[in-house]
C-alpha atoms as a PDB file:
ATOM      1  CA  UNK A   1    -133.029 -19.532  15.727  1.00  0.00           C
ATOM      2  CA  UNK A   2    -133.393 -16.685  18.349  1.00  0.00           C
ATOM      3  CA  UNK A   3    -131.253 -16.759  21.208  1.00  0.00           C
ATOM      4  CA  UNK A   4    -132.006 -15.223  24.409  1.00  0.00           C
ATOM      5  CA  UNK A   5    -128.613 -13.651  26.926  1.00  0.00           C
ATOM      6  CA  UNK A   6    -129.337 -13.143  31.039  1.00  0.00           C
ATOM      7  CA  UNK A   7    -128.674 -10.302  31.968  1.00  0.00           C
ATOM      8  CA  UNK A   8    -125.058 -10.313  33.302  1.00  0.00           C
ATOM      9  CA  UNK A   9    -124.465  -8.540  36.626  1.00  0.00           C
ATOM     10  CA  UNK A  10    -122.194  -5.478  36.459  1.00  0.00           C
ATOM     11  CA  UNK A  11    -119.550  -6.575  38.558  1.00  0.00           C
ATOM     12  CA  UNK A  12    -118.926  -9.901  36.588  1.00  0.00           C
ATOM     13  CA  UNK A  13    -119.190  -7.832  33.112  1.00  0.00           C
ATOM     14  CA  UNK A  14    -116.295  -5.354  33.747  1.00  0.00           C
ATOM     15  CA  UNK A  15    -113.574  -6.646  35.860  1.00  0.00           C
ATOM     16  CA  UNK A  16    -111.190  -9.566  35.997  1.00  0.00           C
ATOM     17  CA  UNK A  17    -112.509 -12.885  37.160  1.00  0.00           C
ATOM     18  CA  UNK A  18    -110.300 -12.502  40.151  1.00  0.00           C
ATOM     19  CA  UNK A  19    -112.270  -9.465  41.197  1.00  0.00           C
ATOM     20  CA  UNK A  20    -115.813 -11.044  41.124  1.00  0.00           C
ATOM     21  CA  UNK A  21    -114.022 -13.203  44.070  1.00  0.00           C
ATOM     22  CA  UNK A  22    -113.440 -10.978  46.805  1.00  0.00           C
ATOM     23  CA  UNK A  23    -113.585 -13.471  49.400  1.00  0.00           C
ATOM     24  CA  UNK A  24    -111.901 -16.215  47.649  1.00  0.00           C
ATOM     25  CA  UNK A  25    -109.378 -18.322  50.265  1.00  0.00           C
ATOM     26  CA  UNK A  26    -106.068 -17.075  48.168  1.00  0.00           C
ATOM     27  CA  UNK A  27    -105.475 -14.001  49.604  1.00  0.00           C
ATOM     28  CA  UNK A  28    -102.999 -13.332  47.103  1.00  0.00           C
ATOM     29  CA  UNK A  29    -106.105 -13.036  44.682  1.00  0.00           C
ATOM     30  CA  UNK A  30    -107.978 -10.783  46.712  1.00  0.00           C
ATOM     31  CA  UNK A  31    -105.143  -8.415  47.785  1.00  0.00           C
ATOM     32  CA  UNK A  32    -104.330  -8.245  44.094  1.00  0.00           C
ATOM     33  CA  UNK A  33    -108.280  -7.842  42.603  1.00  0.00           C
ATOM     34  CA  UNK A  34    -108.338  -5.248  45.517  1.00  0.00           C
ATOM     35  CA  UNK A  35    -105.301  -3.189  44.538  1.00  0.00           C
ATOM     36  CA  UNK A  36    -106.946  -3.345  41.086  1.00  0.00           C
ATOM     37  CA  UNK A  37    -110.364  -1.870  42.096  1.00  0.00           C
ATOM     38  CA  UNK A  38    -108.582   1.318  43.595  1.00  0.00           C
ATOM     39  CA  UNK A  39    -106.119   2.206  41.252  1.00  0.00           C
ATOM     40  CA  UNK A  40    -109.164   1.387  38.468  1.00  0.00           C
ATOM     41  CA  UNK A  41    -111.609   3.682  40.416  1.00  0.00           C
ATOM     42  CA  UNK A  42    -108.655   6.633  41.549  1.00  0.00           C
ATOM     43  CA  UNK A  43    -108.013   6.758  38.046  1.00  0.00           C
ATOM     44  CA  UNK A  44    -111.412   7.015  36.917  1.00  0.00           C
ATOM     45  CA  UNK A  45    -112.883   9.665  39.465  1.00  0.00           C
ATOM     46  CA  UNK A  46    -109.673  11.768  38.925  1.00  0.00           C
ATOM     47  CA  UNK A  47    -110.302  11.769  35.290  1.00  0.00           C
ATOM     48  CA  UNK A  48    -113.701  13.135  36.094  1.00  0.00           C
ATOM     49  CA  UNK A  49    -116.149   9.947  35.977  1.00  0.00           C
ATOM     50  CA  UNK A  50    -118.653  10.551  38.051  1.00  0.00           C
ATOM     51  CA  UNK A  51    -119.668   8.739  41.441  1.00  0.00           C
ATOM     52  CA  UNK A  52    -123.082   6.943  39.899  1.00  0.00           C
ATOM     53  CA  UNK A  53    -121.026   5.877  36.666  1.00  0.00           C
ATOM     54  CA  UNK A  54    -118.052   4.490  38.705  1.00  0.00           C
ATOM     55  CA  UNK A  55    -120.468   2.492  41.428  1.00  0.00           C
ATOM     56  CA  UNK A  56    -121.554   0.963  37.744  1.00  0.00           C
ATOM     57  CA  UNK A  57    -118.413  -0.200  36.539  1.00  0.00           C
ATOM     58  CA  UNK A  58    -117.235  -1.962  39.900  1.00  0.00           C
ATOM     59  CA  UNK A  59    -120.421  -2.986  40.780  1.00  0.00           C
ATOM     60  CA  UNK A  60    -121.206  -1.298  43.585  1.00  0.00           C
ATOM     61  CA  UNK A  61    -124.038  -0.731  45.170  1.00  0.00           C
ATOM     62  CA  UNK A  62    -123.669   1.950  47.628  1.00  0.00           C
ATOM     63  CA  UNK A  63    -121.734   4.958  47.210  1.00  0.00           C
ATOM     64  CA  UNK A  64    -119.278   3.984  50.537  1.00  0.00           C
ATOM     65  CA  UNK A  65    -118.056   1.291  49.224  1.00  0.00           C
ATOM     66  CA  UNK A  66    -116.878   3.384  46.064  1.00  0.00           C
ATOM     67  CA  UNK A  67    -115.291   6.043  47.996  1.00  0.00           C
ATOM     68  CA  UNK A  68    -113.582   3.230  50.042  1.00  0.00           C
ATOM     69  CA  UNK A  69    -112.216   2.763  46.509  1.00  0.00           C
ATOM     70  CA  UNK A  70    -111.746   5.775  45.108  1.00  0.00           C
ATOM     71  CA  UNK A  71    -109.047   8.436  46.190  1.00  0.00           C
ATOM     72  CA  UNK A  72    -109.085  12.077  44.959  1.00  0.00           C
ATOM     73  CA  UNK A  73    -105.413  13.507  44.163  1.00  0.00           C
ATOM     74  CA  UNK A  74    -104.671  16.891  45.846  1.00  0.00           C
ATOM     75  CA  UNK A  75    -104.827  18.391  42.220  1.00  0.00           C
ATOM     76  CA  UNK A  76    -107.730  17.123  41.735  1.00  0.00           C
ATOM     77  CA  UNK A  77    -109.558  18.977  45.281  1.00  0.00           C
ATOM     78  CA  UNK A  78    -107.415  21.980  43.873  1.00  0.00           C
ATOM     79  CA  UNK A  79    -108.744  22.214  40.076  1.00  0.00           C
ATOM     80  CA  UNK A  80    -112.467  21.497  41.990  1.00  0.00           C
ATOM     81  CA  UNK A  81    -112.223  24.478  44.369  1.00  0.00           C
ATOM     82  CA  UNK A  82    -110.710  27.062  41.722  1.00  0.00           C
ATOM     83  CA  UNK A  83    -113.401  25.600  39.043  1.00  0.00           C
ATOM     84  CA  UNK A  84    -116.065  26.538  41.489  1.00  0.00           C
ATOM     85  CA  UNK A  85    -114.260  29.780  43.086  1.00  0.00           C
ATOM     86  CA  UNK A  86    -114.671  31.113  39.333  1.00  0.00           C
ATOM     87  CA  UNK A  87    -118.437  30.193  38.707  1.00  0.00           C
ATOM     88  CA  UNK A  88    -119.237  31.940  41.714  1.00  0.00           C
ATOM     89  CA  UNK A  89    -117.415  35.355  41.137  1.00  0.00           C
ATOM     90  CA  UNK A  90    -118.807  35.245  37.685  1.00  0.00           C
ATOM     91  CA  UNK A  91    -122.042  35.219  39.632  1.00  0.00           C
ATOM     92  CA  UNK A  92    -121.203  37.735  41.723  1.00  0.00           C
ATOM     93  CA  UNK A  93    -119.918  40.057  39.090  1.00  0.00           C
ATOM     94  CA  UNK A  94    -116.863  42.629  40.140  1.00  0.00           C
ATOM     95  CA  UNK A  95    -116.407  43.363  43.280  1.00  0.00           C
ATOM     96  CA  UNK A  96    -116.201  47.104  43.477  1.00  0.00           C
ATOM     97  CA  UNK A  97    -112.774  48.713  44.577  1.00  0.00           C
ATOM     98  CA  UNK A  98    -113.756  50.951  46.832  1.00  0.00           C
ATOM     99  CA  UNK A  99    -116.266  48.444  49.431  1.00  0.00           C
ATOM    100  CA  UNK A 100    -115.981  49.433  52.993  1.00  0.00           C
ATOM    101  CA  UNK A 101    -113.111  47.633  54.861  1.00  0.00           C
ATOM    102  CA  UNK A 102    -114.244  45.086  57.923  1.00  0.00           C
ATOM    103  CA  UNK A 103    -114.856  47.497  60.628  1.00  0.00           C
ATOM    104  CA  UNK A 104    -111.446  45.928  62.628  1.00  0.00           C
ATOM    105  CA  UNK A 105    -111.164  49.472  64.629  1.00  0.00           C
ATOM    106  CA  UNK A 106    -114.532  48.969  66.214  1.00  0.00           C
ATOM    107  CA  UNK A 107    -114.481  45.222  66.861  1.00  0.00           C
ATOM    108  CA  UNK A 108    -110.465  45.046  68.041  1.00  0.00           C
ATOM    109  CA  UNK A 109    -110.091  48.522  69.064  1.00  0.00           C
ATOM    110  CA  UNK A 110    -107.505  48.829  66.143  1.00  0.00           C
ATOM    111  CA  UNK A 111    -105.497  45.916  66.472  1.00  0.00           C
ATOM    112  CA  UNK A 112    -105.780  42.389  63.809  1.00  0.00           C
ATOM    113  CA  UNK A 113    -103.975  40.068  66.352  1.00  0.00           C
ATOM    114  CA  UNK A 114    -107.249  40.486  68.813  1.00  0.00           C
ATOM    115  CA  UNK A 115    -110.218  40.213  66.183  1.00  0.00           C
ATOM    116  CA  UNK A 116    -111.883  37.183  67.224  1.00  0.00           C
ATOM    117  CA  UNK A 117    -110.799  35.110  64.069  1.00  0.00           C
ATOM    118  CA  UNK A 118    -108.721  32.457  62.351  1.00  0.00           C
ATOM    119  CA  UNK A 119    -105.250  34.580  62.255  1.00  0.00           C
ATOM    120  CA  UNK A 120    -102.066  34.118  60.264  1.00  0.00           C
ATOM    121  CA  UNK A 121     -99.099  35.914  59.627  1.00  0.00           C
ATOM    122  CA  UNK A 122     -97.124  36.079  56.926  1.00  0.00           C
ATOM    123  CA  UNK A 123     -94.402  37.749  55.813  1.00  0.00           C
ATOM    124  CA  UNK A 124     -96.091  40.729  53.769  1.00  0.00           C
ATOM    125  CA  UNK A 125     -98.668  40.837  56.009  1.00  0.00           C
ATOM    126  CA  UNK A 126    -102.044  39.255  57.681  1.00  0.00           C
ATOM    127  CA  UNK A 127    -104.455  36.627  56.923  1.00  0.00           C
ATOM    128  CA  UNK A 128    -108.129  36.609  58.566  1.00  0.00           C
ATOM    129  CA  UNK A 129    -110.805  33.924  58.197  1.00  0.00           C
ATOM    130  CA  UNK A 130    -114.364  33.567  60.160  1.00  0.00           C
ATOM    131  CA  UNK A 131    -113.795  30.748  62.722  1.00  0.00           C
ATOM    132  CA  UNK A 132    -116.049  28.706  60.541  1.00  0.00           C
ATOM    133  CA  UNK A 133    -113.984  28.738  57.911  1.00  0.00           C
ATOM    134  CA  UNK A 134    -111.078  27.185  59.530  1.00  0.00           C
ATOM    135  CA  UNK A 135    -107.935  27.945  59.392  1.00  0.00           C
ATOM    136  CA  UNK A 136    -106.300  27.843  55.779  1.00  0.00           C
ATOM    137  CA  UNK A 137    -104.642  24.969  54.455  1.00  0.00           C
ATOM    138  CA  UNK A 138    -101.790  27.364  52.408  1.00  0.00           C
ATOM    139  CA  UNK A 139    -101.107  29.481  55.754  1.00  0.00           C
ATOM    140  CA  UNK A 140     -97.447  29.751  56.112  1.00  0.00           C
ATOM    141  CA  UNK A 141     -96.884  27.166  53.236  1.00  0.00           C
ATOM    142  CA  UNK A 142     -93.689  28.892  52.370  1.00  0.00           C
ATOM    143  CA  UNK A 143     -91.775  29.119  55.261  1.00  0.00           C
ATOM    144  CA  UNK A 144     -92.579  25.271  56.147  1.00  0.00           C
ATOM    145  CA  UNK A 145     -91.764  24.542  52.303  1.00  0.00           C
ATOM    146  CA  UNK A 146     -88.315  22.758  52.817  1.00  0.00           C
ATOM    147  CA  UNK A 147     -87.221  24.340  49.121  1.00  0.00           C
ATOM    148  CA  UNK A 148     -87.830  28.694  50.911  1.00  0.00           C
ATOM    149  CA  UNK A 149     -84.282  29.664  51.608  1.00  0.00           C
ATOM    150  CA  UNK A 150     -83.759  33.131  53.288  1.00  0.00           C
ATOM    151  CA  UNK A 151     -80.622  35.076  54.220  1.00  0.00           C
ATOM    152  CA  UNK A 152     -79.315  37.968  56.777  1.00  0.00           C
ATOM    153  CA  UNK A 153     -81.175  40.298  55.072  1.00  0.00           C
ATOM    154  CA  UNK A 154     -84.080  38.993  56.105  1.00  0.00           C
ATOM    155  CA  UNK A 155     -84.018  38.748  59.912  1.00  0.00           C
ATOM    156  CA  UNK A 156     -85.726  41.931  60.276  1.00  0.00           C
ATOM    157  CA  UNK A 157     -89.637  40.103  58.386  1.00  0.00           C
ATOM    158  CA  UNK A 158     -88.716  36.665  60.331  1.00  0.00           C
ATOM    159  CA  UNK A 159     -87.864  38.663  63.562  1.00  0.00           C
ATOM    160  CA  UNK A 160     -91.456  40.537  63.345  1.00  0.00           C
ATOM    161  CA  UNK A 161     -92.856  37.873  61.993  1.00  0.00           C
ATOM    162  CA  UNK A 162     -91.913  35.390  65.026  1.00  0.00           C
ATOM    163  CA  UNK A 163     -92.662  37.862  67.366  1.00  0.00           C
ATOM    164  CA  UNK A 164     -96.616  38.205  65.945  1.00  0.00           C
ATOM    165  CA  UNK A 165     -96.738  34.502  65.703  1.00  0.00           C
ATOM    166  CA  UNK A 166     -96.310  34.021  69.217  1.00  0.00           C
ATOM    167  CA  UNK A 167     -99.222  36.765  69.758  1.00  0.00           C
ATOM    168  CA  UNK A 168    -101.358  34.830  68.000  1.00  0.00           C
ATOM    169  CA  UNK A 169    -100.903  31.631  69.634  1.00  0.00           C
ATOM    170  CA  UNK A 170    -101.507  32.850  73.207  1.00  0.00           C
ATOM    171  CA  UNK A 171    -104.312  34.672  71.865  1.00  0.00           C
ATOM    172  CA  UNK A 172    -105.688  31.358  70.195  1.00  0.00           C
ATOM    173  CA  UNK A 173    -105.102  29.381  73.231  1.00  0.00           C
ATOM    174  CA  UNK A 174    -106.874  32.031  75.519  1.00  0.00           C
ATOM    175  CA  UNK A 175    -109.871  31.193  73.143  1.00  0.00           C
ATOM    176  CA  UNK A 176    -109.209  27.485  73.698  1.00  0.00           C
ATOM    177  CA  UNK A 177    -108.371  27.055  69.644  1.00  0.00           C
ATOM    178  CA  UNK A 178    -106.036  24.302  71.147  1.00  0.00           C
ATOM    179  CA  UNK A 179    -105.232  22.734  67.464  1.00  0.00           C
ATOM    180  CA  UNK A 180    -104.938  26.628  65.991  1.00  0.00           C
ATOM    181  CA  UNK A 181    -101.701  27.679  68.972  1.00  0.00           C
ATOM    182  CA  UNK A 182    -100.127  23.905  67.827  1.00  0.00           C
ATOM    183  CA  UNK A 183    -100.249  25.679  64.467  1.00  0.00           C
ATOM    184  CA  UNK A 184     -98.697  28.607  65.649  1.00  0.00           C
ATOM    185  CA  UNK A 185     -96.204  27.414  67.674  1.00  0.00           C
ATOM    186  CA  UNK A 186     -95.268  25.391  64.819  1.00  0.00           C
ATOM    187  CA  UNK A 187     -94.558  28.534  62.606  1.00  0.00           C
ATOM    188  CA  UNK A 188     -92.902  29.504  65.752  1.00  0.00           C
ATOM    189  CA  UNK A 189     -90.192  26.523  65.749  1.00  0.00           C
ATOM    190  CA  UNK A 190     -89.872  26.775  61.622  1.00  0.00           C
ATOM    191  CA  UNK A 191     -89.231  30.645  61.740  1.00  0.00           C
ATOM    192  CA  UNK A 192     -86.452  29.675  64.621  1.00  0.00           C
ATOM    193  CA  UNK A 193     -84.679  27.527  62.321  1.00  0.00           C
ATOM    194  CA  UNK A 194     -84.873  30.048  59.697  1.00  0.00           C
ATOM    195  CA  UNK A 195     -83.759  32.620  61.493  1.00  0.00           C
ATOM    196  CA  UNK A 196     -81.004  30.372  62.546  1.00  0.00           C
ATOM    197  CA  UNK A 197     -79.973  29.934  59.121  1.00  0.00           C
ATOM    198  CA  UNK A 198     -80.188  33.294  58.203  1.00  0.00           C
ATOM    199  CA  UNK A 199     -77.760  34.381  60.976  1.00  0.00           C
ATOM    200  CA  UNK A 200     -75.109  31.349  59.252  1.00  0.00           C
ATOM    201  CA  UNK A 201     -75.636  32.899  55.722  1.00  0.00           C
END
């Protein structure tokens, strides 16, 4: 005797009854299939599933309503960027040693505060992106890192330091980089308290 299965839709095939019931009238079962779905489909596009395979396992049917479901760890944006930071200098090839510096003379007159830029200072020294870049998410990560401890000895780098960071936030608010002088005058208030700290060590 030959027997003959329907098809049986995705959704129905891979998850929990409870989850083929999204609307049911316990919302006990839906909060619970829900919480299901998005630890199921974080875990899945963090392992490195991709978007088409995971819409087929929940049985979705648009690509928003997976991302509604699926959320990338930090590590997981992190390993992305480097992955594709290193195919791309292996395109490049080396970059030779001795390239000609940004012309900063001739656009600033000799001074990195007033290039027209995304600026940040750090404690060794300078960071500047092209306003389409943004500003960078690791600018001044240390000092707002509640674990960087600094002592007497250092008052001199925080002192210079604080003194260039309020530069740059006049100079980004003259520009009307309103969000970019909050971020300055946040470095501003941290590099107070350390220098507060440093003058108790």
């Amino acid at each position: 005797m030959t027997h003959t299965f329907a098809a049986t839709p995705a959704r129905s095939r891979t998850l929990p009854r409870a989850s083929r019931a999204p609307h049911s009238k316990n919302p006990l079962t839906s909060n619970f299939s829900e919480k299901i779905q998005i630890t199921l489909a974080t875990a899945l596009i963090n392992a490195g599933v991709s978007l088409q395979a995971l819409m087929a396992l929940l049985g979705h049917v648009s690509t928003e309503m997976s991302l509604r479901y699926a959320h990338l760890f930090d590590s997981t944006v992190r390993t992305e960027y480097e992955r594709a930071l290193d195919l791309a200098k292996s395109q490049i090839g080396p970059v030779s040693s001795g390239r000609t510096a940004l012309p900063l003379v001739d656009v600033t007159g000799g001074d990195w505060k007033d290039t027209p830029a995304i600026k940040s200072r750090l404690a060794g020294g300078y960071c500047l992106r092209a306003p389409a870049q943004g500003s960078c998410p690791y600018a001044n990560i240390c000092e707002h890192c509640p674990s960087f401890h600094t002592d007497s000895t250092h008052l001199g780098v925080l002192a210079a330091q604080r003194v260039d960071a309020q530069a740059l936030a006049a100079d980004a608010e003259s520009r009307g980089w309103i969000d970019e002088a909050d971020r300055h005058h946040a470095l501003i208030a941290r590099l107070d308290a350390l220098i507060t700290q440093a003058n108790r060590a």
